[in-house]
Protein backbone atom coordinates (compact mmCIF):
# COMPACT_ATOMS: atom_id res chain seq x y z
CA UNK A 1 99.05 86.32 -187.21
CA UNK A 2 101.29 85.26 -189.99
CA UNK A 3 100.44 87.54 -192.64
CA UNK A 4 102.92 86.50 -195.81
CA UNK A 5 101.97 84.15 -198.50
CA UNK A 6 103.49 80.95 -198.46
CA UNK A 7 104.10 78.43 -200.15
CA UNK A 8 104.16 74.72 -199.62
CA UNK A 9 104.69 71.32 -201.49
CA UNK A 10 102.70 68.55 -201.72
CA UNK A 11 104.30 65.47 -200.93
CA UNK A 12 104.11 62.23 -201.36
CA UNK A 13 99.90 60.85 -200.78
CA UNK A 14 99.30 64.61 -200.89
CA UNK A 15 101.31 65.45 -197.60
CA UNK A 16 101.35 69.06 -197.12
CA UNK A 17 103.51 70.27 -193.73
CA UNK A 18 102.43 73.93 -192.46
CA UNK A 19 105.04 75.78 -191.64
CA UNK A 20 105.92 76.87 -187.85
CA UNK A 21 104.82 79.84 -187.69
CA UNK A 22 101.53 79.50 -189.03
CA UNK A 23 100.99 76.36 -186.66
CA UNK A 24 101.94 78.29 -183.83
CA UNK A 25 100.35 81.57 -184.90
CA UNK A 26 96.54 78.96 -184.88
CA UNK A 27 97.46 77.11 -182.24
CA UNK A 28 97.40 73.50 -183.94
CA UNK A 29 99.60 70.94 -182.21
CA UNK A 30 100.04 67.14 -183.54
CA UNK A 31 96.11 65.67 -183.22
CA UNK A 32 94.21 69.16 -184.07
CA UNK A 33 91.31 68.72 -186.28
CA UNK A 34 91.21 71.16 -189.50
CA UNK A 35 87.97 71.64 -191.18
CA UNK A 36 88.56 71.70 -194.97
CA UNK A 37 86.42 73.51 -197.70
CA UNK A 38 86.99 74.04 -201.36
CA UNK A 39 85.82 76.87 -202.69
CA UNK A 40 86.31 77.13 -206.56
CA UNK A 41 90.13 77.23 -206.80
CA UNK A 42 91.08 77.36 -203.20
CA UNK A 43 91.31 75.62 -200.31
CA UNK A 44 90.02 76.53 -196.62
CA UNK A 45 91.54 75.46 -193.89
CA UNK A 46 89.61 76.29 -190.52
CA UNK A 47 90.88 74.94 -187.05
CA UNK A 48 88.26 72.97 -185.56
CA UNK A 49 87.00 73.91 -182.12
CA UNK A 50 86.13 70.39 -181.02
CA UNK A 51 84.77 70.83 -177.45
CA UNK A 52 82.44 73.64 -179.33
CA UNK A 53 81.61 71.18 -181.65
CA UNK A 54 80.65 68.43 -178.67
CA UNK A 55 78.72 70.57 -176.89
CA UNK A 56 76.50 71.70 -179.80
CA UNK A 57 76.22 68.33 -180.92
CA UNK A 58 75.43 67.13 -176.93
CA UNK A 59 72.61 69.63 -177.03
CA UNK A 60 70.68 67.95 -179.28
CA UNK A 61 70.70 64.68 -177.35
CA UNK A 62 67.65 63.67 -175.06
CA UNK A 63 69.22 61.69 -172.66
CA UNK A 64 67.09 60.76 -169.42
CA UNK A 65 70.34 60.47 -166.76
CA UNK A 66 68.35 58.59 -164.05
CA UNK A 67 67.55 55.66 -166.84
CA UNK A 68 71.07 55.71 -168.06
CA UNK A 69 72.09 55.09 -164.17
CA UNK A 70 69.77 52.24 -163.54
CA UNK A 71 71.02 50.59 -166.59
CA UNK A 72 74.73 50.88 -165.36
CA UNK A 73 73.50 49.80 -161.95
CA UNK A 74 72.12 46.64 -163.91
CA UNK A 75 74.63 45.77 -166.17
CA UNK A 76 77.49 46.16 -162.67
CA UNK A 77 75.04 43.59 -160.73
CA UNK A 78 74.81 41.42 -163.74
CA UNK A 79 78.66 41.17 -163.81
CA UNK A 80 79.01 40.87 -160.45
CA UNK A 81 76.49 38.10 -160.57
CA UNK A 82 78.62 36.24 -163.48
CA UNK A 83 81.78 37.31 -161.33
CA UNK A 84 80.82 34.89 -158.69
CA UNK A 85 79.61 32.44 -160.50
CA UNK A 86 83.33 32.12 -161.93
């Protein structure tokens, strides 16, 4: 864990690049999502666990899968039926 302070610049439309280390010490690659808080003077940067943040979200879903599948089932015949009408 990169334990220093640092400092960065804001750039230009309030660009700010982490530096290496602490990217790599976190883990965050080009695409990872950063939560962002403000908390009076400072700001909170969390990495984002997405596929923890899915499957919470998924749980609260009520999804009835053998309804879902008969509507796929429907919607392939009906383009198969348009298909051939082509």
């Amino acid at each position: 864990m990169v334990e220093a302070v640092l400092r960065v610049r804001v750039g230009k439309r309030g660009v700010i690049v982490l530096p290496k280390k602490v990217r790599e010490a976190l883990g965050i690659d080009e695409g990872t999502v950063l939560r962002m808080r403000v908390e009076g003077r400072r700001i909170i940067f969390e990495v984002s666990d997405l596929w923890a943040e899915l499957r919470r979200r998924g749980r609260s879903l009520k999804v009835d899968l053998d309804e879902a599948e008969r509507e796929l089932d429907e919607a392939d015949e009906e383009w198969l039926e348009r298909a051939e009408g082509l």
